[in-house]
C-alpha atoms as a PDB file:
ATOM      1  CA  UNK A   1      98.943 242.122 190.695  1.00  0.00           C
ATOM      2  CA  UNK A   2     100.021 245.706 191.746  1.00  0.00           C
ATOM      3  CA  UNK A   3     103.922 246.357 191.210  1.00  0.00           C
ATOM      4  CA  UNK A   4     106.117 247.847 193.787  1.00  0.00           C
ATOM      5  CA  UNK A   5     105.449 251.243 192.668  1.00  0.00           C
ATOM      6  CA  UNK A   6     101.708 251.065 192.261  1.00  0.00           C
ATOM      7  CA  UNK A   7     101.567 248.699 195.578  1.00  0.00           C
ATOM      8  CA  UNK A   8     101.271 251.941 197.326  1.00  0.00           C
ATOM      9  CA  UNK A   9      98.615 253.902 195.935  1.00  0.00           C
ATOM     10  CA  UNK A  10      99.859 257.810 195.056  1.00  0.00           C
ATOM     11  CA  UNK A  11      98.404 260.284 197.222  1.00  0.00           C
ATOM     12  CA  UNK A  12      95.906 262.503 196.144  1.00  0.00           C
ATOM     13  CA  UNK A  13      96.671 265.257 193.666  1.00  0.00           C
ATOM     14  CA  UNK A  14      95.801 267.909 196.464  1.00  0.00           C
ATOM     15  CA  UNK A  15      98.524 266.479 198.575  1.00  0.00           C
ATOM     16  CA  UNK A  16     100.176 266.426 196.581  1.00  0.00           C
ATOM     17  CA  UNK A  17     100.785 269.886 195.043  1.00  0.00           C
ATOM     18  CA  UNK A  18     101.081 270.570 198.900  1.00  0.00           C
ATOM     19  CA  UNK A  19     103.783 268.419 199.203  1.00  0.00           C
ATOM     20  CA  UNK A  20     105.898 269.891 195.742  1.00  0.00           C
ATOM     21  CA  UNK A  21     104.905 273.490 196.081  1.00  0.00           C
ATOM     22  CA  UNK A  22     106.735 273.406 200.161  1.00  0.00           C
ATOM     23  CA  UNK A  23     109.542 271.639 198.863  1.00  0.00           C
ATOM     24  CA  UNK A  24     109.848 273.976 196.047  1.00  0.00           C
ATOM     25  CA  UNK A  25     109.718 276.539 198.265  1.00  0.00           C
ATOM     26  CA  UNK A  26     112.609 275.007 200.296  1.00  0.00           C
ATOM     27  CA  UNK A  27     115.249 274.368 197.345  1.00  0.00           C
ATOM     28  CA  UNK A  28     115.961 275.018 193.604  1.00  0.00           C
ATOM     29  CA  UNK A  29     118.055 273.258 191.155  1.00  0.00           C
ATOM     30  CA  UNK A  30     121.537 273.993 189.806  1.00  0.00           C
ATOM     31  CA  UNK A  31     119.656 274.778 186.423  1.00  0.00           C
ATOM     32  CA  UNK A  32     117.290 277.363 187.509  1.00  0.00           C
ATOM     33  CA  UNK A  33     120.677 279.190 189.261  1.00  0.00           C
ATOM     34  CA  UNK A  34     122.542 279.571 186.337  1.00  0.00           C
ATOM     35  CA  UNK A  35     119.666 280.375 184.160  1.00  0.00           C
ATOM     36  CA  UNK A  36     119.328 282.946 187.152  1.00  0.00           C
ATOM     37  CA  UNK A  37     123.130 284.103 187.266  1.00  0.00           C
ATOM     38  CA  UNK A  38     123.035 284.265 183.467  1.00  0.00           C
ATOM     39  CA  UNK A  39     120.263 287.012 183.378  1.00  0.00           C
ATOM     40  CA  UNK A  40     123.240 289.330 184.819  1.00  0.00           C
ATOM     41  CA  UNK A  41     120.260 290.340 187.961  1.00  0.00           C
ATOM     42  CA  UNK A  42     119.803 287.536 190.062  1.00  0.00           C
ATOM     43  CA  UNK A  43     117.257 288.046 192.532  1.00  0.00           C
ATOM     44  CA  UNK A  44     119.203 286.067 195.418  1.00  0.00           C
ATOM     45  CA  UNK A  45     122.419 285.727 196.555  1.00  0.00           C
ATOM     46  CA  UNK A  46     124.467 282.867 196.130  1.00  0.00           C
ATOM     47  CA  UNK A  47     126.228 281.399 199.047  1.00  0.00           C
ATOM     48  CA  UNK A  48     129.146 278.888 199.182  1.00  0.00           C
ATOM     49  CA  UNK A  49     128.948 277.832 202.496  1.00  0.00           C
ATOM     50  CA  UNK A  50     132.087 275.336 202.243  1.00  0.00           C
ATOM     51  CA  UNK A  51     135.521 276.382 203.881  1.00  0.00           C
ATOM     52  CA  UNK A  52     138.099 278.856 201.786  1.00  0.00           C
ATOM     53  CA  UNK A  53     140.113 276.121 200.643  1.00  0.00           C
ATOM     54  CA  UNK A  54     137.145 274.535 199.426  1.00  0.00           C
ATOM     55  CA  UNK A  55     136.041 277.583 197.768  1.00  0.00           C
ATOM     56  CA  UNK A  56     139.059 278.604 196.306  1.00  0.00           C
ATOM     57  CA  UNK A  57     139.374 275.032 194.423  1.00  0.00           C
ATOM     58  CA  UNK A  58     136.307 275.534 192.305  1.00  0.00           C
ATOM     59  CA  UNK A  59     132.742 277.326 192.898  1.00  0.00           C
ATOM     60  CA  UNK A  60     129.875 278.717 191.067  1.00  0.00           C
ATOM     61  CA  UNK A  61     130.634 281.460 189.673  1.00  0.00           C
ATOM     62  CA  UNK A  62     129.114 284.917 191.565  1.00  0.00           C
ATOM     63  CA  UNK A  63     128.812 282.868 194.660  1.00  0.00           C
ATOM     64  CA  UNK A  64     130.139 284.360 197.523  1.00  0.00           C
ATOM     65  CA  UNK A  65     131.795 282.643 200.295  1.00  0.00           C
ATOM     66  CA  UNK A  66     130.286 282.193 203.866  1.00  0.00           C
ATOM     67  CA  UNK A  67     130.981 279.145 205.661  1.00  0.00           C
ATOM     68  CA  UNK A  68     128.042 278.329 207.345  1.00  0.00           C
ATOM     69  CA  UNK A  69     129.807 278.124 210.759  1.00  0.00           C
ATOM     70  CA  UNK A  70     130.065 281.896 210.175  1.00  0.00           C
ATOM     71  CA  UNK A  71     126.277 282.814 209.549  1.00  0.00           C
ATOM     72  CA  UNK A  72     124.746 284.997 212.016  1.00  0.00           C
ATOM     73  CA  UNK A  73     122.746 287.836 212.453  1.00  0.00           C
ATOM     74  CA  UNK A  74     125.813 290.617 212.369  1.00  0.00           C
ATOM     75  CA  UNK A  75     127.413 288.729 209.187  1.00  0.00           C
ATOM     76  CA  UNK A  76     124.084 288.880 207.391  1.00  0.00           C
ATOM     77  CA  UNK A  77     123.394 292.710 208.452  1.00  0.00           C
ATOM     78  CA  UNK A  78     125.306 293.294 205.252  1.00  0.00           C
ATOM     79  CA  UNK A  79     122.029 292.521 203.380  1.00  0.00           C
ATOM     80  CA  UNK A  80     118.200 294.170 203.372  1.00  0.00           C
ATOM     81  CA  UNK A  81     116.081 292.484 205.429  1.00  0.00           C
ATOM     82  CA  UNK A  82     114.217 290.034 203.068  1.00  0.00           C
ATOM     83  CA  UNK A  83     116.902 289.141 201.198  1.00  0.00           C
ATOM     84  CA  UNK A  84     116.582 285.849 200.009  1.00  0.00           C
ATOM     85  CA  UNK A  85     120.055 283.687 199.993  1.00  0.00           C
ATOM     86  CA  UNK A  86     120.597 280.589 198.385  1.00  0.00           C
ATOM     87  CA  UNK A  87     122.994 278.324 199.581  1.00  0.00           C
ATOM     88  CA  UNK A  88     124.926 275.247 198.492  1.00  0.00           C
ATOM     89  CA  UNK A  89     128.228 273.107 199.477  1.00  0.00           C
ATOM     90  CA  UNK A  90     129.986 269.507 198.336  1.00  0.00           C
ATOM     91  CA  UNK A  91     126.839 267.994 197.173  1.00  0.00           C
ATOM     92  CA  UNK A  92     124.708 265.200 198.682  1.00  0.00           C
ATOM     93  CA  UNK A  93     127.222 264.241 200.755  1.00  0.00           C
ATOM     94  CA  UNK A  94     127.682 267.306 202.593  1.00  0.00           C
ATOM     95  CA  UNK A  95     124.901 268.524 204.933  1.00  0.00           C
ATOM     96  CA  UNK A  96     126.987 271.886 205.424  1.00  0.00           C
ATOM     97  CA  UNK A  97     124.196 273.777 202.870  1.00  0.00           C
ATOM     98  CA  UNK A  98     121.338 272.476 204.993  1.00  0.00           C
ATOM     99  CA  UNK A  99     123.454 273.617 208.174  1.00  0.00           C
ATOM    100  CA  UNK A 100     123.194 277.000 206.455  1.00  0.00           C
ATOM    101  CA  UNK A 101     119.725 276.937 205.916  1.00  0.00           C
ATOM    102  CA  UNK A 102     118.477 276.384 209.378  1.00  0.00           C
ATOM    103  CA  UNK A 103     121.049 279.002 210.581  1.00  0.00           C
ATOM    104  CA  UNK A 104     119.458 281.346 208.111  1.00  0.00           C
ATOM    105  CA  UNK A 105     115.881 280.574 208.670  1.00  0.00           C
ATOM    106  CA  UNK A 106     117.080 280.636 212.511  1.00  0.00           C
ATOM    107  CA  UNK A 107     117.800 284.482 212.143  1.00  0.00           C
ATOM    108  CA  UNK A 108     114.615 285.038 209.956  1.00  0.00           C
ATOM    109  CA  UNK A 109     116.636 284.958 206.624  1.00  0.00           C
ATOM    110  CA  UNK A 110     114.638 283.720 203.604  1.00  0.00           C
ATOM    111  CA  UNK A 111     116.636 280.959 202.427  1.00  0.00           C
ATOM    112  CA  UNK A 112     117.131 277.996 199.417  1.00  0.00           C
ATOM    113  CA  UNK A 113     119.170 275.398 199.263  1.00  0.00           C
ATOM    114  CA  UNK A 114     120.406 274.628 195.701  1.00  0.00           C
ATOM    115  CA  UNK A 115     119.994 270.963 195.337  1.00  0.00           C
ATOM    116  CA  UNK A 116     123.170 269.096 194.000  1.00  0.00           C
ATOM    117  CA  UNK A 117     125.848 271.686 195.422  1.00  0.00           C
ATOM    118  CA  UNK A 118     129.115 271.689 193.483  1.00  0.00           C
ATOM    119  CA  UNK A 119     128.594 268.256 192.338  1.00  0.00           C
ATOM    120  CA  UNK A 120     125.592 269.053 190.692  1.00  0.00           C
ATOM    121  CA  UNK A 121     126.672 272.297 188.988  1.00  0.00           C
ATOM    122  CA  UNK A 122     129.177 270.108 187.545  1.00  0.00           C
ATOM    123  CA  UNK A 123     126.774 267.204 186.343  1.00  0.00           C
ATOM    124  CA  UNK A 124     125.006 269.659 184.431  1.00  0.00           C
ATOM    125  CA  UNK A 125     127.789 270.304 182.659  1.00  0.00           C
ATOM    126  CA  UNK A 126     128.188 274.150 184.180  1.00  0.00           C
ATOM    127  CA  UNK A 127     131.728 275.220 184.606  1.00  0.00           C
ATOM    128  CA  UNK A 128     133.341 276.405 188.200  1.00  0.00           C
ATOM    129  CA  UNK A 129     135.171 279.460 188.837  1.00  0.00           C
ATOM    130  CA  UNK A 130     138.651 278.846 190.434  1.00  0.00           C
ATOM    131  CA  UNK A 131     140.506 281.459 192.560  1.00  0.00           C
ATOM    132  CA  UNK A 132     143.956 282.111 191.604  1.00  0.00           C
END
């Protein structure tokens, strides 16, 4: 008798690594940033997309803040052209990160959305920056 995982048969591998490899190329992990941010050159920049007060209460360090009701093509002329930005709010509560993404990838703007937000960055133990 087939459990409830195996009831379902997994797809194959080919799907797979089509299905991981897109969403991979759609997010990254709180890990991966500040293994990133620790280098001292991060290839990306790293966008708090909450409100100030929000921001100013705790957030990754080196992230900038840009609430994503804010994004649009004149804001992000600050950047090159191929950029890629990374963006993140609350947690998985909050859909204000994936607001930010489609306003991004709206505008052409490579964009990631790091998975977890704030709450994340602080389940893996990763300290905030707080404005003072």
């Amino acid at each position: 008798m087939a459990s409830l995982v195996t009831e379902i048969p997994a797809a194959p591998s080919v799907d797979a690594a089509i299905r991981f490899a897109k969403r991979l190329s759609l997010e990254t992990d709180c890990w991966d940033v500040h293994e990133s941010l620790k280098s001292g050159a991060p290839d990306f920049v790293l966008l708090d997309v909450r409100g100030p007060a929000a921001y100013a209460r705790g957030h990754v360090p080196g992230a900038l803040n840009l609430p994503h009701g804010k994004i649009n093509e004149r804001r992000m002329a600050d950047w090159p052209e191929g950029t890629l930005f990374v963006v993140y709010c609350a947690g998985p509560h909050c859909n204000g990160a994936d607001r930010a993404g489609l306003r991004l990838a709206r505008i052409g703007r490579p964009v990631k959305l790091m998975i977890g937000g704030v709450m994340g960055w602080i389940d893996e133990g990763f300290a905030l920056e707080i404005e003072s």
